[in-house]
Structures are given as C-alpha cells and as structure tokens.
PDB file of N, CA and C in Angstrom:
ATOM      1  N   UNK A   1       0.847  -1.188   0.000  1.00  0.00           N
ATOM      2  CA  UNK A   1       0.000   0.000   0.000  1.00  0.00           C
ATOM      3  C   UNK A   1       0.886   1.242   0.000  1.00  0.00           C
ATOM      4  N   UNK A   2       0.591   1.960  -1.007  1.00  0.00           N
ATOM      5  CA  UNK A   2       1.474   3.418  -1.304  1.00  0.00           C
ATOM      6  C   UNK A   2       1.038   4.456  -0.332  1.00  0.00           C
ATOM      7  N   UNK A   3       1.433   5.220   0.254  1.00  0.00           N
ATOM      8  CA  UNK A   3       1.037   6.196   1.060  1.00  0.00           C
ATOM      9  C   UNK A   3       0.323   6.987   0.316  1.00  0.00           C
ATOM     10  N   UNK A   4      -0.449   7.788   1.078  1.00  0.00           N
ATOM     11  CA  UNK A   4      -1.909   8.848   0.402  1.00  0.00           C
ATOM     12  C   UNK A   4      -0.949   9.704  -0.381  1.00  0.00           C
ATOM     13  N   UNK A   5      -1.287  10.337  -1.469  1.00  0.00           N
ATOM     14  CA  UNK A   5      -1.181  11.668  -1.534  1.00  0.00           C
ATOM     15  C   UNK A   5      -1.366  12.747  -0.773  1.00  0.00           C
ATOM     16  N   UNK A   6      -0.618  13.991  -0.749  1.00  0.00           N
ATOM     17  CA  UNK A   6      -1.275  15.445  -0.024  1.00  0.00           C
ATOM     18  C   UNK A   6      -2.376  15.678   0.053  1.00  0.00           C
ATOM     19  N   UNK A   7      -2.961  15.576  -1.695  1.00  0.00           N
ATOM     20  CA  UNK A   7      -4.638  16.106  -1.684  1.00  0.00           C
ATOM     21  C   UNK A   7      -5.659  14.128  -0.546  1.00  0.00           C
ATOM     22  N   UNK A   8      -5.049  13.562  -1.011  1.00  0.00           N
ATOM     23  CA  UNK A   8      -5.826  12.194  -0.064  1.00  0.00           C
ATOM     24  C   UNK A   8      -6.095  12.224   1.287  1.00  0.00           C
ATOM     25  N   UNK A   9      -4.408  12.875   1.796  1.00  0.00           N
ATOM     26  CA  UNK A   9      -4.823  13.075   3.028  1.00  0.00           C
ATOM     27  C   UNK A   9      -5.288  13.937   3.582  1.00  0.00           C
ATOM     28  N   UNK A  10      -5.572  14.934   3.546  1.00  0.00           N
ATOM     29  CA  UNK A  10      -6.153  16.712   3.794  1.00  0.00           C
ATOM     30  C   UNK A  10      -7.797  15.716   3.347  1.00  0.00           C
ATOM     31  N   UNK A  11      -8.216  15.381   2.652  1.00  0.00           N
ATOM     32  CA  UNK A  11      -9.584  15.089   2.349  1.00  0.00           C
ATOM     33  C   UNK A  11      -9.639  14.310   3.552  1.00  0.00           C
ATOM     34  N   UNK A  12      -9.168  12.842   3.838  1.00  0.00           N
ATOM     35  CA  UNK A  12      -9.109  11.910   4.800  1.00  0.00           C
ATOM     36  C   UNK A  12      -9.183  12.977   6.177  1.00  0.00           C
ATOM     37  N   UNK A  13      -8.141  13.590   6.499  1.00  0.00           N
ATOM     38  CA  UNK A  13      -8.341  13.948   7.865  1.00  0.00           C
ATOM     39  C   UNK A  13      -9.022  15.294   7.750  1.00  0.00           C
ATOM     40  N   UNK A  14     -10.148  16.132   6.880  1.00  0.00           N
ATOM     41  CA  UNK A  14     -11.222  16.738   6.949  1.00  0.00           C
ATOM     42  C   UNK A  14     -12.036  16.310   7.302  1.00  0.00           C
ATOM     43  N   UNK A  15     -12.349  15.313   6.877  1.00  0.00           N
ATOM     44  CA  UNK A  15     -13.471  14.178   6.669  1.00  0.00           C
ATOM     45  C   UNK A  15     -13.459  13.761   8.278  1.00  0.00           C
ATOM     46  N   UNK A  16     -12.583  13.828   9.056  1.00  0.00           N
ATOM     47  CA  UNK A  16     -12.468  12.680  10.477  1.00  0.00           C
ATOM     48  C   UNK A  16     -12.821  13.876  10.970  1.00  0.00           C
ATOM     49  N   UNK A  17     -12.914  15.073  10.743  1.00  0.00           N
ATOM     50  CA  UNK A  17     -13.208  16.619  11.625  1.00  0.00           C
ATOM     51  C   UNK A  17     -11.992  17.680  12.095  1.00  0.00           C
ATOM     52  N   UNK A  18     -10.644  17.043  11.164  1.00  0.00           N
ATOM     53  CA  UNK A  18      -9.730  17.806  11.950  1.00  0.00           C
ATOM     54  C   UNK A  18      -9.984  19.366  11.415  1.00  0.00           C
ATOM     55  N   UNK A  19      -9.512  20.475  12.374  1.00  0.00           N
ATOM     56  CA  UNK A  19      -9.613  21.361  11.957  1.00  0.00           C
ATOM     57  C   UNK A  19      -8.544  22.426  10.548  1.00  0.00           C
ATOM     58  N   UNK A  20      -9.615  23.009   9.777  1.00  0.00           N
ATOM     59  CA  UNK A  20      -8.042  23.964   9.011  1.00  0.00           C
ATOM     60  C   UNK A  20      -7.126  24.007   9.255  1.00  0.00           C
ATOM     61  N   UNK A  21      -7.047  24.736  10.227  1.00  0.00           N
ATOM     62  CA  UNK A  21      -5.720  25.642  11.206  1.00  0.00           C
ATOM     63  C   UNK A  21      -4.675  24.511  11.045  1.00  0.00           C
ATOM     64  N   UNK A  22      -4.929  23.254  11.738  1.00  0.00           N
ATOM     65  CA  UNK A  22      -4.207  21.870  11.593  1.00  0.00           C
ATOM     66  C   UNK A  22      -3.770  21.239  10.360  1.00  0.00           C
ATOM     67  N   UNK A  23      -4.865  21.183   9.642  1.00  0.00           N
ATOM     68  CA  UNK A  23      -4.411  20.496   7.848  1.00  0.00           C
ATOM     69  C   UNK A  23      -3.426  21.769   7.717  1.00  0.00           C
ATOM     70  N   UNK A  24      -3.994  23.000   7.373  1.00  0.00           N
ATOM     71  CA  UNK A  24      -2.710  23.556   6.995  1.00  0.00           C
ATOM     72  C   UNK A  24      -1.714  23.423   7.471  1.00  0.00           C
ATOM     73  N   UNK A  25      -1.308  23.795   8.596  1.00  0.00           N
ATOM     74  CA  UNK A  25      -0.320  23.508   9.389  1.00  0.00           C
ATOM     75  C   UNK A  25       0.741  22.312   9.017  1.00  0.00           C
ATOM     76  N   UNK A  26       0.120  21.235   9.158  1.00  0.00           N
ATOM     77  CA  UNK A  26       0.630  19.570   8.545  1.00  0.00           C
ATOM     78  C   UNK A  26       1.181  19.933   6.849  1.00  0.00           C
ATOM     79  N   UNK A  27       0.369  20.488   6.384  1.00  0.00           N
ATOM     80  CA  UNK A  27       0.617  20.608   4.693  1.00  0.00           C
ATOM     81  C   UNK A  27       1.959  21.236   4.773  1.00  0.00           C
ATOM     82  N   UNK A  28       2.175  22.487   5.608  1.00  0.00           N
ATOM     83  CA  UNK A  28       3.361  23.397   5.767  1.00  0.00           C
ATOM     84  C   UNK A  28       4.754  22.777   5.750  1.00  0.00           C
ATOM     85  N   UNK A  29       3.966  21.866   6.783  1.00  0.00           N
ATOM     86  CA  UNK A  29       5.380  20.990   7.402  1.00  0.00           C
ATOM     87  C   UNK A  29       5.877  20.185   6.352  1.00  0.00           C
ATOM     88  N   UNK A  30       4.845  19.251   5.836  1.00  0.00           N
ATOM     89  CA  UNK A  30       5.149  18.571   4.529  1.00  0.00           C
ATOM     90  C   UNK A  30       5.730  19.183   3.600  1.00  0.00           C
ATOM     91  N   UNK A  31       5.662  20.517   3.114  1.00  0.00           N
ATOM     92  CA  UNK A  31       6.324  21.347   1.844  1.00  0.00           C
ATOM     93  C   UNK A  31       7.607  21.373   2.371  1.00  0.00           C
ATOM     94  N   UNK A  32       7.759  22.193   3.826  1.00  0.00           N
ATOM     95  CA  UNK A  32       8.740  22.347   4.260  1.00  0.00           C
ATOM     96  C   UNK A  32      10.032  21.005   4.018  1.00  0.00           C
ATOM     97  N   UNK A  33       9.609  20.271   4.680  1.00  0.00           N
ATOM     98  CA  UNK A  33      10.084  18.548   4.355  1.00  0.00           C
ATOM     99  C   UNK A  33      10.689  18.421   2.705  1.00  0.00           C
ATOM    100  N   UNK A  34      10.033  18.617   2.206  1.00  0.00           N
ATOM    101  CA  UNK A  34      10.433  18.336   0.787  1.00  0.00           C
ATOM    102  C   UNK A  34      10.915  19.479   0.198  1.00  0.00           C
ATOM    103  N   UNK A  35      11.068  20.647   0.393  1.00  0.00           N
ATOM    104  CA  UNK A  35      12.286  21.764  -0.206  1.00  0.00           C
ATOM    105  C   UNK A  35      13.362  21.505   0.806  1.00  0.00           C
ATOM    106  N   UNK A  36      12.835  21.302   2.067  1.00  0.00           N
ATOM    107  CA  UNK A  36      14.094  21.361   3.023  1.00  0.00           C
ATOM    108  C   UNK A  36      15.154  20.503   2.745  1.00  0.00           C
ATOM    109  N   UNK A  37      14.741  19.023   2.896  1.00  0.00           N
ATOM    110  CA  UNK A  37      16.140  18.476   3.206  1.00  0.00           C
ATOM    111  C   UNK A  37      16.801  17.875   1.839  1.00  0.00           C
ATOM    112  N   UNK A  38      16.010  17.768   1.036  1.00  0.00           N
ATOM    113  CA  UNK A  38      16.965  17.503  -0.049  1.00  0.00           C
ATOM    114  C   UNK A  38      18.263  18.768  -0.166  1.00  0.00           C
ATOM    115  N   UNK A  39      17.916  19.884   0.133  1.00  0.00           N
ATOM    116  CA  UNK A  39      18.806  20.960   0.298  1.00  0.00           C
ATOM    117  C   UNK A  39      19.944  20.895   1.229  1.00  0.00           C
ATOM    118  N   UNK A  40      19.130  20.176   2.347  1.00  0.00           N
ATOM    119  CA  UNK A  40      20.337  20.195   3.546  1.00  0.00           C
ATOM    120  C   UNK A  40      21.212  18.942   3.542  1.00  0.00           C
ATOM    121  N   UNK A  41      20.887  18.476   2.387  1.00  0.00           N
ATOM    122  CA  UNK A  41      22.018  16.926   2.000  1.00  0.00           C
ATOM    123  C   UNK A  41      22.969  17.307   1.499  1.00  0.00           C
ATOM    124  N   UNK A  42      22.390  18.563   0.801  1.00  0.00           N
ATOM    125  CA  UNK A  42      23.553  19.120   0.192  1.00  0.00           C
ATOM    126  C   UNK A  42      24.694  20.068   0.351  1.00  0.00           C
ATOM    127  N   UNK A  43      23.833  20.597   1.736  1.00  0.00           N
ATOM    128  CA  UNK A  43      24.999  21.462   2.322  1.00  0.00           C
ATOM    129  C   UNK A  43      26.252  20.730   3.023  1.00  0.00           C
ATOM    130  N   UNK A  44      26.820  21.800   4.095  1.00  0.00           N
ATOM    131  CA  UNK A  44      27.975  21.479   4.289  1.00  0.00           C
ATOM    132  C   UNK A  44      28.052  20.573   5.658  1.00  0.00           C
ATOM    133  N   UNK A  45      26.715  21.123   6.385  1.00  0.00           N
ATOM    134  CA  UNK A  45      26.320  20.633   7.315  1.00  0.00           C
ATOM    135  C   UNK A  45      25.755  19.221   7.281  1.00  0.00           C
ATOM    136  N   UNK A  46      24.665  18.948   6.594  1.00  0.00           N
ATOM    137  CA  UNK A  46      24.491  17.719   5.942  1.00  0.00           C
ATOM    138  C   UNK A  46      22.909  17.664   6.255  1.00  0.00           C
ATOM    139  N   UNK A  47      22.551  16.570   6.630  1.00  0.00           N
ATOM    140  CA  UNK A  47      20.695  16.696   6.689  1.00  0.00           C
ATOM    141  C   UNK A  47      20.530  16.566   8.487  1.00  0.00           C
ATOM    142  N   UNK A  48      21.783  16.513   9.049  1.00  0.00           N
ATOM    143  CA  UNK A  48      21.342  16.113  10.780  1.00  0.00           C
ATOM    144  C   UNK A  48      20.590  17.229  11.741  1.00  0.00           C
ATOM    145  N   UNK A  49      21.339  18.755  10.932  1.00  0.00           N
ATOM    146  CA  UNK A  49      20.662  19.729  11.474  1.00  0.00           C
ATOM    147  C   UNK A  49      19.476  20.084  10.967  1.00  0.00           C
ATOM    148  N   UNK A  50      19.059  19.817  10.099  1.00  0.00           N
ATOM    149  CA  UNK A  50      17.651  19.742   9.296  1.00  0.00           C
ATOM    150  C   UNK A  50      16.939  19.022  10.142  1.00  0.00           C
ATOM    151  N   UNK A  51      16.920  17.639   9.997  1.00  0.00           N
ATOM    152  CA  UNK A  51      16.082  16.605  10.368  1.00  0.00           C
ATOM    153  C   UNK A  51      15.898  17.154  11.942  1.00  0.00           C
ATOM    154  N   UNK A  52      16.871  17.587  12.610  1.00  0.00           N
ATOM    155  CA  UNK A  52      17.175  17.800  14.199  1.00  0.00           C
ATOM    156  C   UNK A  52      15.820  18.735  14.465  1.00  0.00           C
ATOM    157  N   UNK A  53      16.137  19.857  13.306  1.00  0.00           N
ATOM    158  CA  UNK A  53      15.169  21.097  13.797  1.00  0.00           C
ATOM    159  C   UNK A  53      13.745  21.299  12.940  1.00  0.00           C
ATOM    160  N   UNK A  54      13.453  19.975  12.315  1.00  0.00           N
ATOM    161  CA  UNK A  54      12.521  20.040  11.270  1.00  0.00           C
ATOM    162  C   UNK A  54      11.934  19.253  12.547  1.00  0.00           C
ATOM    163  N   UNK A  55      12.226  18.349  13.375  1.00  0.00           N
ATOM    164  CA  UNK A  55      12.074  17.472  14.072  1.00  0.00           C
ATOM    165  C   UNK A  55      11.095  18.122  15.062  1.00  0.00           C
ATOM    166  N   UNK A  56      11.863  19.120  15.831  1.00  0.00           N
ATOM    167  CA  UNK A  56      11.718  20.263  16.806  1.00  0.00           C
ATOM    168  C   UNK A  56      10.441  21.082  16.554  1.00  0.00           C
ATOM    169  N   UNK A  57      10.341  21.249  15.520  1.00  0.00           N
ATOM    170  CA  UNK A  57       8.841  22.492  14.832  1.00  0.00           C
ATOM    171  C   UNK A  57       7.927  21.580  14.363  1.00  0.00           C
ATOM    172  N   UNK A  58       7.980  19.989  14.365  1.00  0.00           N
ATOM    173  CA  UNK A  58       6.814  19.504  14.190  1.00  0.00           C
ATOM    174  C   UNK A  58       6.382  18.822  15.539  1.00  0.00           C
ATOM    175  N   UNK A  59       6.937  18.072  15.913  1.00  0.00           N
ATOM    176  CA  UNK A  59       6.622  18.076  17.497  1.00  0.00           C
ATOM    177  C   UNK A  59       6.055  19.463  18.525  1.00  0.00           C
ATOM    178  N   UNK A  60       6.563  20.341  18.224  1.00  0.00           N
ATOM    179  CA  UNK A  60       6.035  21.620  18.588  1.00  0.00           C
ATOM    180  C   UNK A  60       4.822  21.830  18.158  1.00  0.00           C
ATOM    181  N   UNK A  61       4.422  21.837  16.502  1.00  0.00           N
ATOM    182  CA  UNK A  61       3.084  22.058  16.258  1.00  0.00           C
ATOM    183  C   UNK A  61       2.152  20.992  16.193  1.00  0.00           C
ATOM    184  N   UNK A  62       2.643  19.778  16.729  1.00  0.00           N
ATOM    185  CA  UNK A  62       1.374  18.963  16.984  1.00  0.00           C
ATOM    186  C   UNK A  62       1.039  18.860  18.696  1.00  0.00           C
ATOM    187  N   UNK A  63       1.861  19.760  19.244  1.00  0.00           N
ATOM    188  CA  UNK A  63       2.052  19.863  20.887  1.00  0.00           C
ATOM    189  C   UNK A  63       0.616  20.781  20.543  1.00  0.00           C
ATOM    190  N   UNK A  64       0.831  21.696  19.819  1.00  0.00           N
ATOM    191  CA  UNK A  64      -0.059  22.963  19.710  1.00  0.00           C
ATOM    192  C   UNK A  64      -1.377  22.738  19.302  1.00  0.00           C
ATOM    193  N   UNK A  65      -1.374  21.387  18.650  1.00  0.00           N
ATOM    194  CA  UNK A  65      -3.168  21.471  17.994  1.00  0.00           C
ATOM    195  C   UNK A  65      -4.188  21.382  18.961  1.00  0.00           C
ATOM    196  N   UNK A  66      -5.256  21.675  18.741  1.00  0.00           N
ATOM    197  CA  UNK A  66      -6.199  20.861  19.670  1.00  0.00           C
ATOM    198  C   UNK A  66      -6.205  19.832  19.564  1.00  0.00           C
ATOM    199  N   UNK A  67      -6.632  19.133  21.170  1.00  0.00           N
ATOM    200  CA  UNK A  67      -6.777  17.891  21.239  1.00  0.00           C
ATOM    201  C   UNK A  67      -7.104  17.034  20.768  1.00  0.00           C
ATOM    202  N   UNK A  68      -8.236  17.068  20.017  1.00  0.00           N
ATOM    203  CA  UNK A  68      -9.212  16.728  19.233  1.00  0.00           C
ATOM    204  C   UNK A  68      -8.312  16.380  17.420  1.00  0.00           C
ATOM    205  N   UNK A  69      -8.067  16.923  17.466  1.00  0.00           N
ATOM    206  CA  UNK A  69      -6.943  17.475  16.303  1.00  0.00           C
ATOM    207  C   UNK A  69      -5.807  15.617  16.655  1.00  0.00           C
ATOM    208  N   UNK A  70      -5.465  16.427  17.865  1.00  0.00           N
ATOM    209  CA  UNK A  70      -4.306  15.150  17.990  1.00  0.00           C
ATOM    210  C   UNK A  70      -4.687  13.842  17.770  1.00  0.00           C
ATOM    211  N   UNK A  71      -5.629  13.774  18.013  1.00  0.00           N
ATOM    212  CA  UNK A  71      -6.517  12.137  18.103  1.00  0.00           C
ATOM    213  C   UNK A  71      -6.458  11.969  16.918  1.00  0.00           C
ATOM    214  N   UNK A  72      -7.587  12.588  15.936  1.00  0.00           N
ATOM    215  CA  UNK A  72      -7.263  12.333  14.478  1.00  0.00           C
ATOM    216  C   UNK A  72      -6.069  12.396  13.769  1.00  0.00           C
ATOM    217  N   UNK A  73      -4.965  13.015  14.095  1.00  0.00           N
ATOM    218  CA  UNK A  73      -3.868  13.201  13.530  1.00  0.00           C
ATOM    219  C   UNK A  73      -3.358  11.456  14.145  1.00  0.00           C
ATOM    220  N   UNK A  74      -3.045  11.042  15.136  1.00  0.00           N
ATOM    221  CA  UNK A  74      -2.743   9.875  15.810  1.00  0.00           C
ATOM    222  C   UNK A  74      -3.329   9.003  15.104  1.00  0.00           C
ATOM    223  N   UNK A  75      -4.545   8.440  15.276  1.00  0.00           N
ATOM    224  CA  UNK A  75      -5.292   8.390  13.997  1.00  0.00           C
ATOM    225  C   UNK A  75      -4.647   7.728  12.871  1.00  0.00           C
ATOM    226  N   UNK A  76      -4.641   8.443  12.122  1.00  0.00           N
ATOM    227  CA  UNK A  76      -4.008   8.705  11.229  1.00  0.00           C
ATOM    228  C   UNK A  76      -2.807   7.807  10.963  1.00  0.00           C
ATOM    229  N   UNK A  77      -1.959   8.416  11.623  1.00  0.00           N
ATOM    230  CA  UNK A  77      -0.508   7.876  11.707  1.00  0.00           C
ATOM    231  C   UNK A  77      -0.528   6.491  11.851  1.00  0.00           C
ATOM    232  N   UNK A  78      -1.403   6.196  12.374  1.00  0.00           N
ATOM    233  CA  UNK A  78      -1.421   4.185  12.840  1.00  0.00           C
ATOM    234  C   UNK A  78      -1.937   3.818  11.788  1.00  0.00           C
ATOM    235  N   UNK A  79      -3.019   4.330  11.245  1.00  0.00           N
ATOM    236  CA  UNK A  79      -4.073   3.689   9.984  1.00  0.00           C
ATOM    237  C   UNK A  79      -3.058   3.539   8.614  1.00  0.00           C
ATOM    238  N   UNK A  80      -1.850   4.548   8.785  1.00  0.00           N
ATOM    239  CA  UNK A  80      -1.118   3.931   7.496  1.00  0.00           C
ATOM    240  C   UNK A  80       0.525   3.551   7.598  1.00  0.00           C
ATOM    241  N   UNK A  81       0.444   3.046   8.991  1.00  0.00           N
ATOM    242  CA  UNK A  81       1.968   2.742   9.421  1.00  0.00           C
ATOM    243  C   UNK A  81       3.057   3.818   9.221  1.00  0.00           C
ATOM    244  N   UNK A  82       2.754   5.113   9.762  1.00  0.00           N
ATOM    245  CA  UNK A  82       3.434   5.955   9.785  1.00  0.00           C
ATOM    246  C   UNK A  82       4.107   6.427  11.240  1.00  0.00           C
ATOM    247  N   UNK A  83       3.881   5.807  12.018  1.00  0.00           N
ATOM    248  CA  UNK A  83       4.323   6.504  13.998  1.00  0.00           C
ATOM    249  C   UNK A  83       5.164   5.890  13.905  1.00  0.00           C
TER     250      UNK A  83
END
C-alpha cells in the first residue's frame, strides 16, 4: 500500500473533523520537508541539522493542535503505518 497523496490526506483527515488551522499547518510541514532536506544533503552541514530542527517544529506544532486534532492526527498515523 502506497502512502496517500497530499490532496488524499487533507480530504481523509477533513473528513475525520480535523480542523483547518491543523491540515494547513501539517501541509506546511510537509512542503517544508520536501524543499528542506533535499537541500540540507547538500549542504555542508548535511541533513542532521535539518532533520534535528525540522524534528523540533513539528513536534512543537502537533504539541499545539487541539486535542481533538491530535486524536485524528494519531489516527491517522497508525491507519497507514506511519508513527
């Protein structure tokens, strides 16, 4: 089983009630993810400080969602072997 697409999952976890504020949020992180570290492979530093602090601001913004939010996001994460 291939993992969802962006647009799959934003529908999927609308659909469960998560809020905007949250999908966007998640989407952010995801863009971020994919301009970021292919970039930081390439620096001089390498991808550890990336991954370190990409690490840091998503744990942070799922600290931040509502609760409610977290469940479905959790959710989530188990339903497609992602935790």
């Amino acid at each position: 089983m291939s993992a969802p697409s962006e647009e799959e999952s934003q529908a999927e976890l609308r659909s469960a009630g998560m809020t905007e504020a949250s999908i966007e949020g998640l989407t952010a992180l995801t863009k971020l993810f994919q301009t970021g570290f292919p970039a930081a492979k390439e620096s001089a530093e390498g991808p550890d400080k990336f991954v370190e602090e990409y690490t840091a601001d998503a744990q942070a913004f799922r600290a931040s969602m509502p609760e409610g939010d977290q469940a479905i996001y959790n959710d989530y994460l188990k339903k497609h072997g992602l935790e």
